[in-house]
Protein backbone atom coordinates (compact mmCIF):
# COMPACT_ATOMS: atom_id res chain seq x y z
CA UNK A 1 -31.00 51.63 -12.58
CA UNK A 2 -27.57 51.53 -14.33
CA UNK A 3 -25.74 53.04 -11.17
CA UNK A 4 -27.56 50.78 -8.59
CA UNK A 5 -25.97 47.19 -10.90
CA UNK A 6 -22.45 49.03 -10.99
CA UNK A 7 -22.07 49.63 -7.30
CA UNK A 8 -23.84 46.21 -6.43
CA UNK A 9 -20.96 45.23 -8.65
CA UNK A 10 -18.50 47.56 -6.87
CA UNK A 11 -19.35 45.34 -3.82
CA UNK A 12 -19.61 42.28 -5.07
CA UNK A 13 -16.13 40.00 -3.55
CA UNK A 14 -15.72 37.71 -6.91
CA UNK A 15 -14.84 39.13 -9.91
CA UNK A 16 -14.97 37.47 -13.89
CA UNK A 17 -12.39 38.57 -16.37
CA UNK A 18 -14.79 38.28 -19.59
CA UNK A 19 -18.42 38.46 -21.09
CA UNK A 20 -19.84 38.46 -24.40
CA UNK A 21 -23.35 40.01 -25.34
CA UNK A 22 -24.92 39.37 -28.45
CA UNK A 23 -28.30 41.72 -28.63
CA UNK A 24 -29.80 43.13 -32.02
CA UNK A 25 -30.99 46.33 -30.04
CA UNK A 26 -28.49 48.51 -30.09
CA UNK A 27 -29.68 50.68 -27.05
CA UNK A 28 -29.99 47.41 -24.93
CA UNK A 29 -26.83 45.92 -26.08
CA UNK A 30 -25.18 49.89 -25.32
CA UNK A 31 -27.00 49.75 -21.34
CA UNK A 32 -25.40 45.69 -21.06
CA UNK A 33 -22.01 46.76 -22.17
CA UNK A 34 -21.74 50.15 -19.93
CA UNK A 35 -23.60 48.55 -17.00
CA UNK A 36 -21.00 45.43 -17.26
CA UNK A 37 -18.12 47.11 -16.62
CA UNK A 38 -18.15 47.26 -12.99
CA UNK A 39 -18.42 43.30 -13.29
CA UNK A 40 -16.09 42.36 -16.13
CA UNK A 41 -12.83 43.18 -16.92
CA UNK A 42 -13.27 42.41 -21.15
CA UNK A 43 -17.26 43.39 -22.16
CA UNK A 44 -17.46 42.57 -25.63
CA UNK A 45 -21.17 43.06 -27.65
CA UNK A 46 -22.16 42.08 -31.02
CA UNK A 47 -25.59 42.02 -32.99
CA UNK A 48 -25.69 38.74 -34.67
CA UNK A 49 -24.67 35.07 -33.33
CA UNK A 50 -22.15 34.58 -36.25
CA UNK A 51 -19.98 37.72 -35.09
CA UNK A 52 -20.30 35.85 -31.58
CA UNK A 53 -19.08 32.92 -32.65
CA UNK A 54 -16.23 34.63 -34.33
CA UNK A 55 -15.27 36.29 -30.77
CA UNK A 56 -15.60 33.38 -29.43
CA UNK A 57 -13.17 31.46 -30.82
CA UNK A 58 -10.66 33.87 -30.64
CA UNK A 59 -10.79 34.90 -26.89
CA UNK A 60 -12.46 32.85 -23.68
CA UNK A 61 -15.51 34.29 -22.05
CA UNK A 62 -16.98 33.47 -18.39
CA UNK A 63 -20.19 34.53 -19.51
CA UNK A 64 -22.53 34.57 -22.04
CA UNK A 65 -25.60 37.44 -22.23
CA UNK A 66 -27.42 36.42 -25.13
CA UNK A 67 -30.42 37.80 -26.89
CA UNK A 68 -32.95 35.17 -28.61
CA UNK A 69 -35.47 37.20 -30.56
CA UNK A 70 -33.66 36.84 -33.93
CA UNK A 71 -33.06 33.03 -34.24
CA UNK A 72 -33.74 30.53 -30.87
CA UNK A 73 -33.26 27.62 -31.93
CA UNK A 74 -29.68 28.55 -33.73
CA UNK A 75 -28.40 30.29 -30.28
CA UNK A 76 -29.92 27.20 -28.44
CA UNK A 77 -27.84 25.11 -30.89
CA UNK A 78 -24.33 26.88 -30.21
CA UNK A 79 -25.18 26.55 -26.77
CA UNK A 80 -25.08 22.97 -27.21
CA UNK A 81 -21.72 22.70 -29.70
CA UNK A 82 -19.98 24.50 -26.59
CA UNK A 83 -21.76 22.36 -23.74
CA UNK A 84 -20.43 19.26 -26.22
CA UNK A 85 -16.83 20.53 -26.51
CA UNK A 86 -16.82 21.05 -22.94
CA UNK A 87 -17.15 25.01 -22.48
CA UNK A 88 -18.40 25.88 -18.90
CA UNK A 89 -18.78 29.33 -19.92
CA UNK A 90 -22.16 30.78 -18.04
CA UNK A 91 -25.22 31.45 -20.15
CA UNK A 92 -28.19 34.02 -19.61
CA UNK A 93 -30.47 33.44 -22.22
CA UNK A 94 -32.97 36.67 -23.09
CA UNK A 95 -35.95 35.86 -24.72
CA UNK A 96 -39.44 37.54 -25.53
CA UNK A 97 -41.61 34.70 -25.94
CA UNK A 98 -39.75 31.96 -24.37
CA UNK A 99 -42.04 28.66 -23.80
CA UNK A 100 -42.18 25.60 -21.65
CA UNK A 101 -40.18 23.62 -24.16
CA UNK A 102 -37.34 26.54 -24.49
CA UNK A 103 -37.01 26.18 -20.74
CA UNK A 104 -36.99 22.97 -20.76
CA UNK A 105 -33.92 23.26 -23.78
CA UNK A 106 -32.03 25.96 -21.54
CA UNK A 107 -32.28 23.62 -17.97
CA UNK A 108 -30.87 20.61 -19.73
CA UNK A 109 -28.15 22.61 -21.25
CA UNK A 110 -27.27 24.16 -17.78
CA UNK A 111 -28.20 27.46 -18.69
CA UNK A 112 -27.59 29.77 -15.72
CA UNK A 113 -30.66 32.16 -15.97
CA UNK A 114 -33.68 32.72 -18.59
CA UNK A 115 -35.13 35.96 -18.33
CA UNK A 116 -38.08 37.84 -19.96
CA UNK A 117 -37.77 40.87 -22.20
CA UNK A 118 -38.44 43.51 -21.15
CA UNK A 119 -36.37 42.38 -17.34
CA UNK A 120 -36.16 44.44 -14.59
CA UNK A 121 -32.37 45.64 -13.76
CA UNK A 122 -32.73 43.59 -10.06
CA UNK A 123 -33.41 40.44 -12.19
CA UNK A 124 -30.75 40.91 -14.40
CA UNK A 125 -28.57 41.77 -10.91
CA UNK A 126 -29.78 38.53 -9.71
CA UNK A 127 -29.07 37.03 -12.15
CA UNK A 128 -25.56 38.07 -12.18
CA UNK A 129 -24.74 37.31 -8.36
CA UNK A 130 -26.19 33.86 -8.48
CA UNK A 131 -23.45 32.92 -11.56
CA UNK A 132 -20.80 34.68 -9.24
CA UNK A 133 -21.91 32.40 -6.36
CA UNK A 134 -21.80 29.44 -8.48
CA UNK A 135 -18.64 30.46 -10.08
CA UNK A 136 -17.09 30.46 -6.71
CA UNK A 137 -18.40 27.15 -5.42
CA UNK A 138 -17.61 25.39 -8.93
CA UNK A 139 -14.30 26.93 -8.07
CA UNK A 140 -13.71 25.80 -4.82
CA UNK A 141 -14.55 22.08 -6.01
CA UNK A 142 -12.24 22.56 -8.10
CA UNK A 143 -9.69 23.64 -5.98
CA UNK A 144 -10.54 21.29 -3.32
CA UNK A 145 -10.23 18.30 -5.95
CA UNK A 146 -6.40 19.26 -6.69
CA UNK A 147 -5.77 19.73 -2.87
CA UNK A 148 -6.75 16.38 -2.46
CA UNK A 149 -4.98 15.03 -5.26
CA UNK A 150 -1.60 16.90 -3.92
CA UNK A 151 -2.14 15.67 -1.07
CA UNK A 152 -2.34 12.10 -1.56
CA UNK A 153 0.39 12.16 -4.05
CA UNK A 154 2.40 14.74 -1.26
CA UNK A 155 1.90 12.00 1.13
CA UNK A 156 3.45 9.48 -1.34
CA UNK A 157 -0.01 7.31 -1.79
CA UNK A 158 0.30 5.80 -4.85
CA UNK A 159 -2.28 4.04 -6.68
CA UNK A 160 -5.30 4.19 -9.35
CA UNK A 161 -6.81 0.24 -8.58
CA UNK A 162 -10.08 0.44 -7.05
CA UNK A 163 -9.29 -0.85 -3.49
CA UNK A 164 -7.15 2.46 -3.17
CA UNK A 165 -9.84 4.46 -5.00
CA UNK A 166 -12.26 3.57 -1.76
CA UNK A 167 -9.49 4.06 0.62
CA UNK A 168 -9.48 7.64 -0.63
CA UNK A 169 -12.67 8.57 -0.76
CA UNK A 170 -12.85 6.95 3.15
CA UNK A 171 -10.09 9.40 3.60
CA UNK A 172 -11.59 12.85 1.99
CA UNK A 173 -15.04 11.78 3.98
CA UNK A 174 -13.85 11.46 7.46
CA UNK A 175 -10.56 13.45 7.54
CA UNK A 176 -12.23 16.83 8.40
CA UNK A 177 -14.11 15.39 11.38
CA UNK A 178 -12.56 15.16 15.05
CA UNK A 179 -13.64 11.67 15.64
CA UNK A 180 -11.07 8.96 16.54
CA UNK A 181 -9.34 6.42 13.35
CA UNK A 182 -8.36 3.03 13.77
CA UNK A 183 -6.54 2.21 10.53
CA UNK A 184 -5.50 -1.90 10.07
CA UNK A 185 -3.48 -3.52 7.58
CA UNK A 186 -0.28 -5.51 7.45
CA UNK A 187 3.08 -4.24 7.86
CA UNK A 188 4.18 -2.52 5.53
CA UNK A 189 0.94 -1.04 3.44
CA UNK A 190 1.30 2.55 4.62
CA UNK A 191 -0.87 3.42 7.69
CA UNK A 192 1.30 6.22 8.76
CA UNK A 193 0.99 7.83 5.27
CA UNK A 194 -2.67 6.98 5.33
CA UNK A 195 -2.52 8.73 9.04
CA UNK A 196 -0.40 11.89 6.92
CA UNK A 197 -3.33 12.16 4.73
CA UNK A 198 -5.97 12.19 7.28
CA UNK A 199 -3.98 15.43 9.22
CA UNK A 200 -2.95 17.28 6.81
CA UNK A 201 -6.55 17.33 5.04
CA UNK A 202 -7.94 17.80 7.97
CA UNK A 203 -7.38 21.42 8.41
CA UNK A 204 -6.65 21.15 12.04
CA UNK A 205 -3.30 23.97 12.78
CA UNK A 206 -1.21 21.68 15.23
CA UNK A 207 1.08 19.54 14.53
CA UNK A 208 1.18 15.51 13.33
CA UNK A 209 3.13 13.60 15.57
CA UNK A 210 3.83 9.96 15.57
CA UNK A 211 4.92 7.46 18.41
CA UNK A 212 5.75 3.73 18.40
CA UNK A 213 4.21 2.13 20.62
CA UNK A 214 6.12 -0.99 20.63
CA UNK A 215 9.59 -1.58 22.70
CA UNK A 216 8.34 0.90 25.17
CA UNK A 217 7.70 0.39 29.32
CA UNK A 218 4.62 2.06 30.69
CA UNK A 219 6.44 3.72 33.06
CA UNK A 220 8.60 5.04 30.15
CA UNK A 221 5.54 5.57 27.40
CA UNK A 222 3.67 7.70 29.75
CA UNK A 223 6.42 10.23 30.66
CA UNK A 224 6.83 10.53 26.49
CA UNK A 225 2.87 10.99 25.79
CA UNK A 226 2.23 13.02 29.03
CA UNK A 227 5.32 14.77 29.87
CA UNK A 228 6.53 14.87 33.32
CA UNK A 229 7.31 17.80 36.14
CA UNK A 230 11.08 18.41 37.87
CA UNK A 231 11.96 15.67 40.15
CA UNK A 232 8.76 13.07 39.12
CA UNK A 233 11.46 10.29 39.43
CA UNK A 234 14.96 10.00 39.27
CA UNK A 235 17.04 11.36 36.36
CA UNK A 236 13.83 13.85 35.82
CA UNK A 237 16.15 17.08 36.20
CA UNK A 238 14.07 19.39 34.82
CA UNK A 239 10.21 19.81 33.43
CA UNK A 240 8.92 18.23 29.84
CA UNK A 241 6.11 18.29 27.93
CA UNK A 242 4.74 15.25 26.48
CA UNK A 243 3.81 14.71 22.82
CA UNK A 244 0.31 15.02 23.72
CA UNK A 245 1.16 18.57 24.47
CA UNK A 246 3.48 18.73 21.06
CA UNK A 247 0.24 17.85 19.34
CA UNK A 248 -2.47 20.20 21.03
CA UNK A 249 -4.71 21.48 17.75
CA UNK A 250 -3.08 18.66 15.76
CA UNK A 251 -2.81 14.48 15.30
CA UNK A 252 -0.84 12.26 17.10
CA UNK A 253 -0.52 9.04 15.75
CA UNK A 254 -0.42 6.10 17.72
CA UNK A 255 1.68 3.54 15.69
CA UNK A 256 1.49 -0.65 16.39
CA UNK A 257 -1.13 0.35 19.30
CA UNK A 258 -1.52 -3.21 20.04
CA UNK A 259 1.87 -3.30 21.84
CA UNK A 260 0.77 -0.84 24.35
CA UNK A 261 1.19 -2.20 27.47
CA UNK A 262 -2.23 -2.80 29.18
CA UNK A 263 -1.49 -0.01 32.31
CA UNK A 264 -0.87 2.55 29.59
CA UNK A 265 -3.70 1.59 28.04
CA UNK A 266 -6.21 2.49 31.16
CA UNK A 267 -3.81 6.12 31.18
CA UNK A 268 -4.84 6.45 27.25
CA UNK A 269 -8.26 5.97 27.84
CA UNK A 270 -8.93 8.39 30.63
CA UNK A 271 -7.63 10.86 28.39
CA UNK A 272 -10.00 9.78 25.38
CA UNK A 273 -12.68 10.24 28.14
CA UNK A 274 -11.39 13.38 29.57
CA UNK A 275 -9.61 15.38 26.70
CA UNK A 276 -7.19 16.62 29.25
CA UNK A 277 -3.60 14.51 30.42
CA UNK A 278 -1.70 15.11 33.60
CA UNK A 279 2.28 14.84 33.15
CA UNK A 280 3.60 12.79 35.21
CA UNK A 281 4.55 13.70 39.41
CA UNK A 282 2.06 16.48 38.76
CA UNK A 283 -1.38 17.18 40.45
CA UNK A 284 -2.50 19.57 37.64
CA UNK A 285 -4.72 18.81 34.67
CA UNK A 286 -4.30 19.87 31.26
CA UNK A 287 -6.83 20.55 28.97
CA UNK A 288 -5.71 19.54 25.13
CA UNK A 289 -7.09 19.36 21.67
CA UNK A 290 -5.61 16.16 20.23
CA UNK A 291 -7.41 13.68 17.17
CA UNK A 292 -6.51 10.13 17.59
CA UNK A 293 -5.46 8.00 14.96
CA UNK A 294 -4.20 4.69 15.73
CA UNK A 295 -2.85 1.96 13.97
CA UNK A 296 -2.24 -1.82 14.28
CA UNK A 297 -1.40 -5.13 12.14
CA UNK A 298 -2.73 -7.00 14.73
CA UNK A 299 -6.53 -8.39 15.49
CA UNK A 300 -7.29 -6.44 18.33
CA UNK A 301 -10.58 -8.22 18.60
CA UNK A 302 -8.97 -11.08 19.29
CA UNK A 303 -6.35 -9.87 21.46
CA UNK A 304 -9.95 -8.32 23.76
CA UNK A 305 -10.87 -12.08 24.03
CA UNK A 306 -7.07 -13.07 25.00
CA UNK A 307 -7.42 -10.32 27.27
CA UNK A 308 -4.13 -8.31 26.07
CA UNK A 309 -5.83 -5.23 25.08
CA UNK A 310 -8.67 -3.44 27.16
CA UNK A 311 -12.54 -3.55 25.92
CA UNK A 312 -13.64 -0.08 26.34
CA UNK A 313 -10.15 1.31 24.69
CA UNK A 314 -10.90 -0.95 21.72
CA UNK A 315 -14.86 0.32 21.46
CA UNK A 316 -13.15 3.78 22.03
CA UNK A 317 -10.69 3.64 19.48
CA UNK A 318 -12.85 1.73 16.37
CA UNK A 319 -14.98 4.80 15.74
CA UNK A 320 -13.89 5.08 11.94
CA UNK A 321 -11.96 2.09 10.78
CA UNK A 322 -9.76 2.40 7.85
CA UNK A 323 -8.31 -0.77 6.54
CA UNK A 324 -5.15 -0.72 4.42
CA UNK A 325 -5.47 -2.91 1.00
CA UNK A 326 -2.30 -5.50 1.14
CA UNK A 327 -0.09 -5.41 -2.46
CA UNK A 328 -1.29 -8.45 -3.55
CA UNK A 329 -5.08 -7.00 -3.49
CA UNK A 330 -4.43 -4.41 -6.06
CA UNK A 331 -1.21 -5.12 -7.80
CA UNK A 332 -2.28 -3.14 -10.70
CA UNK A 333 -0.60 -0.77 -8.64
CA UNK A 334 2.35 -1.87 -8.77
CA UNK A 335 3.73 -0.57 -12.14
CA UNK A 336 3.39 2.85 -10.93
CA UNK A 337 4.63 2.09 -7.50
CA UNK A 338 7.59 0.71 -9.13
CA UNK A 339 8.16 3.96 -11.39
CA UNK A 340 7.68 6.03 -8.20
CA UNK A 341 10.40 4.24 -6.21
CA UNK A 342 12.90 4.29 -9.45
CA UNK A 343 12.25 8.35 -9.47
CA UNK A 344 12.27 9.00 -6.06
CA UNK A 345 14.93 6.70 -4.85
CA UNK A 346 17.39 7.75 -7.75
CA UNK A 347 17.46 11.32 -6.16
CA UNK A 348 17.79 10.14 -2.86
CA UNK A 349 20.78 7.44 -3.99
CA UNK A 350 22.29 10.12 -6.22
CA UNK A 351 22.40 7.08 -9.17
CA UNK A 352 20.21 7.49 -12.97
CA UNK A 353 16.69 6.09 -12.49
CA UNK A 354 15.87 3.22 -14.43
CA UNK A 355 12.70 2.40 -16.12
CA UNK A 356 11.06 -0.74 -15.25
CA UNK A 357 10.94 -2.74 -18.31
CA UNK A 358 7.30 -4.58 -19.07
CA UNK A 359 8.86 -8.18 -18.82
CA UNK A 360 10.00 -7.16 -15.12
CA UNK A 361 6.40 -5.25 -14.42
CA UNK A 362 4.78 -8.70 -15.34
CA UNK A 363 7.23 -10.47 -12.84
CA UNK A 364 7.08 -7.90 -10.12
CA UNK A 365 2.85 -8.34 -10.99
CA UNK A 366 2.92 -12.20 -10.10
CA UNK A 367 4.84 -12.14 -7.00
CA UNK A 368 3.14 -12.25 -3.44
CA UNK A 369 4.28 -9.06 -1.46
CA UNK A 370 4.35 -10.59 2.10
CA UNK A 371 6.21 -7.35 3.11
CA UNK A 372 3.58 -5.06 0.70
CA UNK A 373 4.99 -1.60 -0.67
CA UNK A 374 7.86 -1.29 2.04
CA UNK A 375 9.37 -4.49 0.16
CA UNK A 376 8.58 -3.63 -2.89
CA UNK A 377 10.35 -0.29 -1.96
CA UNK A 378 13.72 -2.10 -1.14
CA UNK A 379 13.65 -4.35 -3.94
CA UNK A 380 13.64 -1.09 -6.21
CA UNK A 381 16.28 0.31 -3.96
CA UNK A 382 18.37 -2.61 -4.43
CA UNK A 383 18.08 -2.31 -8.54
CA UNK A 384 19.33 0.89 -8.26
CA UNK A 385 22.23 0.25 -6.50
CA UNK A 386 23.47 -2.97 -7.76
CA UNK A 387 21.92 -1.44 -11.57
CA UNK A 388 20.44 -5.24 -11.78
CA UNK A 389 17.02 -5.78 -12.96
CA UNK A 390 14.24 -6.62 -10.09
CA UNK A 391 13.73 -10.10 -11.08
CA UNK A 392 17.22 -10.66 -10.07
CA UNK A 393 17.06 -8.64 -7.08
CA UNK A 394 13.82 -10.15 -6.27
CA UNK A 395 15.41 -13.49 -5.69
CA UNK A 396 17.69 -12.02 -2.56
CA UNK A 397 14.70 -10.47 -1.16
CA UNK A 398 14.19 -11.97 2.46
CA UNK A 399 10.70 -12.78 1.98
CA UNK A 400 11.14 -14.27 -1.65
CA UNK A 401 11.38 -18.42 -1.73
CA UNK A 402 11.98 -18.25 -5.29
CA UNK A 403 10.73 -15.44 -7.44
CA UNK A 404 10.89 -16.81 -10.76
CA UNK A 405 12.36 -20.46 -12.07
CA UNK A 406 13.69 -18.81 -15.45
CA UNK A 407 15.99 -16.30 -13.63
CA UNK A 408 19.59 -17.73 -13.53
CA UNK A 409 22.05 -16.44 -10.87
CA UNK A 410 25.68 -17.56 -10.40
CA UNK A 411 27.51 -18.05 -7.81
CA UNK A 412 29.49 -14.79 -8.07
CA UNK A 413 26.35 -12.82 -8.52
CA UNK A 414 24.90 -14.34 -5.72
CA UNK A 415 27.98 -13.21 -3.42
CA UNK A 416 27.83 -9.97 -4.76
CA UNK A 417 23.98 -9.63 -3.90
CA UNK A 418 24.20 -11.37 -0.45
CA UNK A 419 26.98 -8.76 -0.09
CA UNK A 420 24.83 -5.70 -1.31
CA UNK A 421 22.05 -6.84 0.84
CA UNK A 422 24.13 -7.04 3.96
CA UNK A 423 25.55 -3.20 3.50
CA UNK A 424 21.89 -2.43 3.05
CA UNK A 425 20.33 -4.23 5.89
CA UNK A 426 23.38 -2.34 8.18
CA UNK A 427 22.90 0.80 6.99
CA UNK A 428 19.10 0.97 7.64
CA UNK A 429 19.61 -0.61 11.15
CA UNK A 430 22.75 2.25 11.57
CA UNK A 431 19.78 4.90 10.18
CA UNK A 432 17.33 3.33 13.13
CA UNK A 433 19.83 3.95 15.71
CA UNK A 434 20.26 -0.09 16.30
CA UNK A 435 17.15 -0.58 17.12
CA UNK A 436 16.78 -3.82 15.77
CA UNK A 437 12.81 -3.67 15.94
CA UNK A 438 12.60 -0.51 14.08
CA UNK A 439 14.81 -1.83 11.57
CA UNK A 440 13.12 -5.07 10.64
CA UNK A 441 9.69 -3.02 10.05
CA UNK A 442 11.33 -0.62 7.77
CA UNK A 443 12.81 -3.80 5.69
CA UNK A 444 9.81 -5.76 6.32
CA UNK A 445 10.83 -8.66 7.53
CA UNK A 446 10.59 -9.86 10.80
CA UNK A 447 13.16 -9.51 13.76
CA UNK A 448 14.20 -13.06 14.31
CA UNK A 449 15.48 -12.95 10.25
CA UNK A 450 16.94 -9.77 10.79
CA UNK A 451 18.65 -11.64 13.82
CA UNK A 452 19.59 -14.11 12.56
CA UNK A 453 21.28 -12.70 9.47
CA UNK A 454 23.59 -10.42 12.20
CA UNK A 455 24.05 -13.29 13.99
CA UNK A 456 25.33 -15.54 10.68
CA UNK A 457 27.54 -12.59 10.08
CA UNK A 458 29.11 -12.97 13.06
CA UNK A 459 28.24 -9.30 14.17
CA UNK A 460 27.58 -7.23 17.54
């Protein structure tokens, strides 16, 4: 019997590092100990409970064999000190006589296993692979509950309110399946990092790959999502793939769809229809494994009624809807948004961070967001580089009438931060290329403002 539990250990594919065995027979507690090795790295066996309890506070145990002939109630009772001071060591419990109301004691204190003396070496065996198993799985949680916390804080998610505690969850519950994601919210609340999160917990091998879909012809969208053969129309040289192809096995992320253009939009929903694209001047279909996720700060409903986005891509494309919390919905957030931007952006500025002092949390707390976290982000950025505190930089910010009446500016300080903001708002449309559209969403204001500031400067 000995040999068949230490080769069904031999086989087993978990392993524990520790057990302790407290048994007053000194033949059983002898078989437990030699039969254990195979299992347990450490097998350590005593006779009474209060050389156990010794042991174990001197070295950490997986598992606990225990023998209740010579006092129940006091093994029962350490049991329950250890459940209490939050030990999730495994207990067996070995008993003689044991009762309804011990079983009853050892369930409620999430006793693994209560077995009979004299047990048979397959229950004991049982015993032993069922704890493995549930070792494993507990585990796993485990393991699966830091993933997700990396992830989200990987993805730069910040937040602890409860309107990002439910946008979570939404995304742990739905990122593993292949259905389509419609994610709203206003500019600037972080759809493409909720979009992040949703691939890379997903588990799927391909790539993420996002596309704006604003600013782009149909002519011009559909050779960049579909790809296009030699010679499909002039300047076409040689053969491309498309990002649909770039994303096969992975995510592509359809940013602002509500600017599609409507003949793109019948192109996008054959291939939701199909799961296969054809590049463009070709005759050959291609079969691809692409998840949707789409985003928007626009009511698409309403823009179905207008008639300037298609019906069946809207019913295709609202399978899961995920809607973005604004700022001003959970701005308990903001404190540790504020701390992340300080950390983050002091690295990337190459300046000391600075912490947010409570006075300025409270005033950063009462204001409005209109352009959410991506304003709140360049409001920390401009701190940093002007080394000014946010209430002052607050009252430059493009989308701030007046952020506080007890802040008083002069007029040199206002030069100097009208200055600061105009190097900033140049060097994030130089970062974007020129493109003055991609530039106003990354500063969060709106592309007439950005505009009209060039414009007032008396730029090209």
């Amino acid at each position: 019997m000995e040999a068949s539990l230490q080769v069904a250990a031999a086989n087993s594919s978990a392993r524990l590092s520790s057990v302790l065995i407290i048994e007053a027979d000194h033949q059983v507690r002898n078989f437990l100990s030699r039969s254990l090795y195979g299992y347990f790295a450490l097998v350590e066996s005593c006779e009474r409970l209060s050389d156990a309890i010794e042991l174990q506070r001197r070295c950490h145990f997986d598992l606990l064999i225990a023998d209740t002939a010579a006092d129940a109630q006091s093994t029962l009772d350490w049991v329950r000190e250890l459940r209490q001071a939050g030990e999730l060591l495994g207990v067996i419990l070995l008993a003689e006589n044991a009762d309804i109301e011990m079983a009853l004691t050892a369930l409620r204190l999430d006793v693994q296993d209560l077995l009979a003396k004299p047990f048979d070496i397959e229950q004991l065996q049982s015993s032993l692979e069922n704890f493995v198993e549930r070792r494993r799985c507990r585990m796993e949680n485990k393991a699966l509950r830091r993933q997700v916390q990396n992830l989200f804080n990987a993805s730069a998610i910040i937040g602890e309110s409860l309107p990002m505690r439910n946008l979570f969850k939404v995304i742990e519950r739905v990122a593993a399946t292949s259905s389509t994601v419609l994610i709203e919210g206003e500019s600037g609340t972080g759809k493409e990092l909720a979009a992040r999160a949703l691939h890379d917990f997903s588990g799927r091998k391909g790539a993420f790959v996002p596309i704006n879909c604003g600013g782009m012809s149909a002519e011009l969208m559909e050779s960049e999502l579909f790809g296009h053969v030699r010679g499909a129309f002039t300047g076409a040289a040689q053969a491309r793939e498309g990002l649909f192809s770039f994303a096969d096995k992975g995510t592509l992320f359809l940013d602002e769809i509500g600017e599609m253009p409507l003949p793109m939009q019948a192109h996008l929903l054959r291939v939701l229809e199909s799961r296969s694209i054809r590049p463009v001047g070709s005759n050959r279909e291609i079969a691809v494994d692409v998840r949707i996720v789409a985003a928007t700060n626009r009511d698409l409903q309403q823009m179905v009624k207008q008639g300037k986005f298609r019906r069946d891509l809207f019913y295709r494309l609202n399978v899961i809807t995920i809607s973005m919390p604004p700022l001003r919905q959970r701005s308990e957030d903001i404190p540790l948004l504020a701390q992340y931007f300080c950390k983050s952006l002091s690295v990337d500025l190459g300046v000391q961070p600075t912490a947010v002092a409570e006075a300025e949390i409270q005033h950063l707390t009462s204001y409005d967001w209109p352009g959410n976290v991506r304003e709140l982000k360049n409001v920390i950025e401009r701190c940093l580089l002007l080394n000014l505190s946010p209430s002052v930089c607050l009252s430059v910010s493009p989308n701030a009438k007046s952020a506080s009446t007890d802040v008083n500016n002069n007029d040199n300080e206002l030069s100097l931060l009208e200055e600061v903001e105009k190097r900033h708002i140049l060097r994030i449309l130089n970062r974007q290329g020129g493109n003055k559209s991609a530039a106003s969403r990354e500063l969060g204001i709106s592309r007439k403002t950005l505009e009209r500031k060039i414009k007032a400067w008396e730029l090209d």
